[in-house]
N, C-alpha and C. Protein backbone atom coordinates (compact mmCIF):
# COMPACT_ATOMS: atom_id res chain seq x y z
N UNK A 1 0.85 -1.18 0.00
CA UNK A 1 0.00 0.00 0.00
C UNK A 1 0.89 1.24 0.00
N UNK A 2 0.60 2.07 -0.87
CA UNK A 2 1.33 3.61 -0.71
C UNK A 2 0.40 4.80 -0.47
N UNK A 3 0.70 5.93 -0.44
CA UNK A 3 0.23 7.10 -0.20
C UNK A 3 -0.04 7.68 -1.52
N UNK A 4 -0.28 7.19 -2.59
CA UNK A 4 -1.07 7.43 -4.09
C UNK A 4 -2.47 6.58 -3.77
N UNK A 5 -2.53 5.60 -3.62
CA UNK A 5 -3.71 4.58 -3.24
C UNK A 5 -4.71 5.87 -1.97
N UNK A 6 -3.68 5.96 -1.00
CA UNK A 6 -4.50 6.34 -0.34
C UNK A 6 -4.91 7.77 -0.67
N UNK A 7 -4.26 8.78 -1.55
CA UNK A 7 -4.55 9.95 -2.39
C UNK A 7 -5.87 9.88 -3.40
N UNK A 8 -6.02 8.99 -3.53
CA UNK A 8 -6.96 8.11 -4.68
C UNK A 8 -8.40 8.07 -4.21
N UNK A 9 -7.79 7.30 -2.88
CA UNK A 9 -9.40 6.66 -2.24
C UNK A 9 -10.03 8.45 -1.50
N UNK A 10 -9.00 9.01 -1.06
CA UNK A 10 -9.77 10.12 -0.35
C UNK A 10 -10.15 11.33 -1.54
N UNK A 11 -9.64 11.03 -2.41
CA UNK A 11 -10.31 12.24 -3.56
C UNK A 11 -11.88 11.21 -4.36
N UNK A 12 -12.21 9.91 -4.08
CA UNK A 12 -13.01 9.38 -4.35
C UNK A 12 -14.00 9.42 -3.25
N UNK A 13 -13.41 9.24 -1.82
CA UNK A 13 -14.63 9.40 -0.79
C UNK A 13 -15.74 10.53 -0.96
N UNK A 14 -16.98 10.14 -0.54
CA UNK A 14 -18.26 10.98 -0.30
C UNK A 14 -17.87 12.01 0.96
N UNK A 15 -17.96 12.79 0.73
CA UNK A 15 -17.91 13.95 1.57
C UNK A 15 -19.64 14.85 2.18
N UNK A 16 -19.79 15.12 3.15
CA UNK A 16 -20.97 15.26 3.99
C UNK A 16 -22.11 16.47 3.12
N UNK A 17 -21.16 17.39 1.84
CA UNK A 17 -22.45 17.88 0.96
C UNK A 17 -21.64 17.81 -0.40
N UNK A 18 -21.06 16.74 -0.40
CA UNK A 18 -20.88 16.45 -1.84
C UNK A 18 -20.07 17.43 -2.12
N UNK A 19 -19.02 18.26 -1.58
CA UNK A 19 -17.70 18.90 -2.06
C UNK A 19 -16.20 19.04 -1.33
N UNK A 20 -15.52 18.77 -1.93
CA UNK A 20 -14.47 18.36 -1.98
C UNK A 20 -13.68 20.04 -1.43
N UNK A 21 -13.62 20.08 -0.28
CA UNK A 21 -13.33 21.24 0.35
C UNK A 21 -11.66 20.53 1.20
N UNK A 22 -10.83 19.87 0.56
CA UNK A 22 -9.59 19.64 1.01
C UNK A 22 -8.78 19.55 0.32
N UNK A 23 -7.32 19.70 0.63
CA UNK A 23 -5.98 19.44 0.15
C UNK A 23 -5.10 18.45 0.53
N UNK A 24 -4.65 17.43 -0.28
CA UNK A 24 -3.55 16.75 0.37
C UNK A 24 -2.33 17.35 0.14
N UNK A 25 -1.42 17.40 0.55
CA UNK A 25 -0.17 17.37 0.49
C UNK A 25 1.04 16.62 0.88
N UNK A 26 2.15 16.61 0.46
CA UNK A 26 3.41 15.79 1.23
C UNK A 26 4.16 16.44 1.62
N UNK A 27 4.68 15.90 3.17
CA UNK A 27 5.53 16.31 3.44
C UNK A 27 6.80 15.93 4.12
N UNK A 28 7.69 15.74 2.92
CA UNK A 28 8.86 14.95 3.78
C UNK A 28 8.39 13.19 3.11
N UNK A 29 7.84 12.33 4.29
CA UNK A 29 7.46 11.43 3.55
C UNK A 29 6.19 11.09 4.40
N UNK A 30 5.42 12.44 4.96
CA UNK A 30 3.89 12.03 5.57
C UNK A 30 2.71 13.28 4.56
N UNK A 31 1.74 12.46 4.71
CA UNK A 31 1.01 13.32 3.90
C UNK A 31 -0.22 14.09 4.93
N UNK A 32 -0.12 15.32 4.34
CA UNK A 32 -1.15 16.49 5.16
C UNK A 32 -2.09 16.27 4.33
N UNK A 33 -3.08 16.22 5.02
CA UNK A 33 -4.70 17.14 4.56
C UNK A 33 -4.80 18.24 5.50
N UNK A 34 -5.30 19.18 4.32
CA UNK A 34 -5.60 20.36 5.47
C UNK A 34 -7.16 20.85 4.36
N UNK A 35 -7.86 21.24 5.89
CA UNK A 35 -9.45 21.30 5.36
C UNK A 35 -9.45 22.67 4.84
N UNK A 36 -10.44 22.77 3.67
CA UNK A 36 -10.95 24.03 3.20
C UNK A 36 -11.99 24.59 4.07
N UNK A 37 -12.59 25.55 3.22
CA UNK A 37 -13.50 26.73 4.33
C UNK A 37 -14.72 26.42 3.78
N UNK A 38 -15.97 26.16 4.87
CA UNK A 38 -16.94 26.42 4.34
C UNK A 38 -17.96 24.86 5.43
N UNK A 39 -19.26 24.96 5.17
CA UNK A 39 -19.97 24.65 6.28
C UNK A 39 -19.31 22.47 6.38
N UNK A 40 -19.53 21.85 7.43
CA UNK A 40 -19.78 20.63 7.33
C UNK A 40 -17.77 20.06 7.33
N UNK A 41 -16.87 21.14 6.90
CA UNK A 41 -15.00 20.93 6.32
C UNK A 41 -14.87 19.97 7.46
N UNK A 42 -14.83 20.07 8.99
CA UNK A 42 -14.60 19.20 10.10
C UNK A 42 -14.94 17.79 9.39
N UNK A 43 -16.35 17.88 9.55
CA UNK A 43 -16.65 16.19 9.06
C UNK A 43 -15.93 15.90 8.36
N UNK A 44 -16.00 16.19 6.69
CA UNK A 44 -15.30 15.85 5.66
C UNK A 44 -14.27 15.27 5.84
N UNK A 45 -13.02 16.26 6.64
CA UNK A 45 -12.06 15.94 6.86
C UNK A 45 -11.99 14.43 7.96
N UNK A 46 -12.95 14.20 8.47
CA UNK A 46 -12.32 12.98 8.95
C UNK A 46 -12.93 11.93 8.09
N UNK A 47 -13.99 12.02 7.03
CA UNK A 47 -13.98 11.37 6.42
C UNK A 47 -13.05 10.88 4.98
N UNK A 48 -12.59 12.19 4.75
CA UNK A 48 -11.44 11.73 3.84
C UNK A 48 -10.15 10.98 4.44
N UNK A 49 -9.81 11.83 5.89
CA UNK A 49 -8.87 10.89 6.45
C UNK A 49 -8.86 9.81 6.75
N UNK A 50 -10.07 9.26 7.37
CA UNK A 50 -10.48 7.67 7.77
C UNK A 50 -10.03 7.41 6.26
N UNK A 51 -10.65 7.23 4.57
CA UNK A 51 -10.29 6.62 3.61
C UNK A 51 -9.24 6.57 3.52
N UNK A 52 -8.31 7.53 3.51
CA UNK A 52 -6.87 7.86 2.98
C UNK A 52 -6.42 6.49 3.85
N UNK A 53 -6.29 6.79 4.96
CA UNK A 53 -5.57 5.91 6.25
C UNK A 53 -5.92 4.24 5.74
N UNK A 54 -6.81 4.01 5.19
CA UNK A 54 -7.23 2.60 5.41
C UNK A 54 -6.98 1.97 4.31
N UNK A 55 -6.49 2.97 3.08
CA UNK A 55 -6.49 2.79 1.59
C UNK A 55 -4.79 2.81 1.34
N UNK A 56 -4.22 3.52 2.33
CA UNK A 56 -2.72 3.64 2.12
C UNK A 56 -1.73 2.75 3.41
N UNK A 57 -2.44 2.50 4.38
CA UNK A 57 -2.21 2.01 5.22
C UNK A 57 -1.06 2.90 6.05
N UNK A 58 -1.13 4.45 5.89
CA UNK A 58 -0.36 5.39 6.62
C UNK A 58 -1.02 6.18 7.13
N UNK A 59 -0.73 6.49 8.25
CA UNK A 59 -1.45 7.89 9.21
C UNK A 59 -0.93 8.81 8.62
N UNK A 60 -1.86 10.37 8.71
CA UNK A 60 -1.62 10.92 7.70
C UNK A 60 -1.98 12.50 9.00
N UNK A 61 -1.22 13.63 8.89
CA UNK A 61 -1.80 14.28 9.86
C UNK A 61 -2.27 15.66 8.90
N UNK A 62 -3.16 16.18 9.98
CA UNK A 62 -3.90 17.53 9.83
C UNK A 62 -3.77 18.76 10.00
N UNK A 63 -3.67 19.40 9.27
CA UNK A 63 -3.28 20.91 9.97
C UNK A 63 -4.63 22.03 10.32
């Protein structure tokens, strides 16, 4: 499992109104999500993270 797989699955996850209000990034060799602005971003974000994590098999942190 790598951190493309898990880039994959969290730009495919359902998000809580159907928009894609995040960023992944790398850094070093861990990958950030950091949430965008706008109502429901909290949820989202742990729902993209739960996918990412389970799809790449790496913890991934938040800013």
């Amino acid at each position: 499992m790598d951190i493309k797989e898990g880039i994959e699955a969290a730009l495919l996850a359902p998000t809580a109104l159907n928009q894609q209000k995040f960023s992944i990034g790398i850094d070093g060799e861990d990958a950030v999500i950091k949430p965008g602005f706008g109502p429901m971003t909290k949820i989202d974000l742990g729902i993209v993270r739960y996918n990412f994590e389970i799809a790449s098999g790496h913890k991934c942190r938040t800013v």
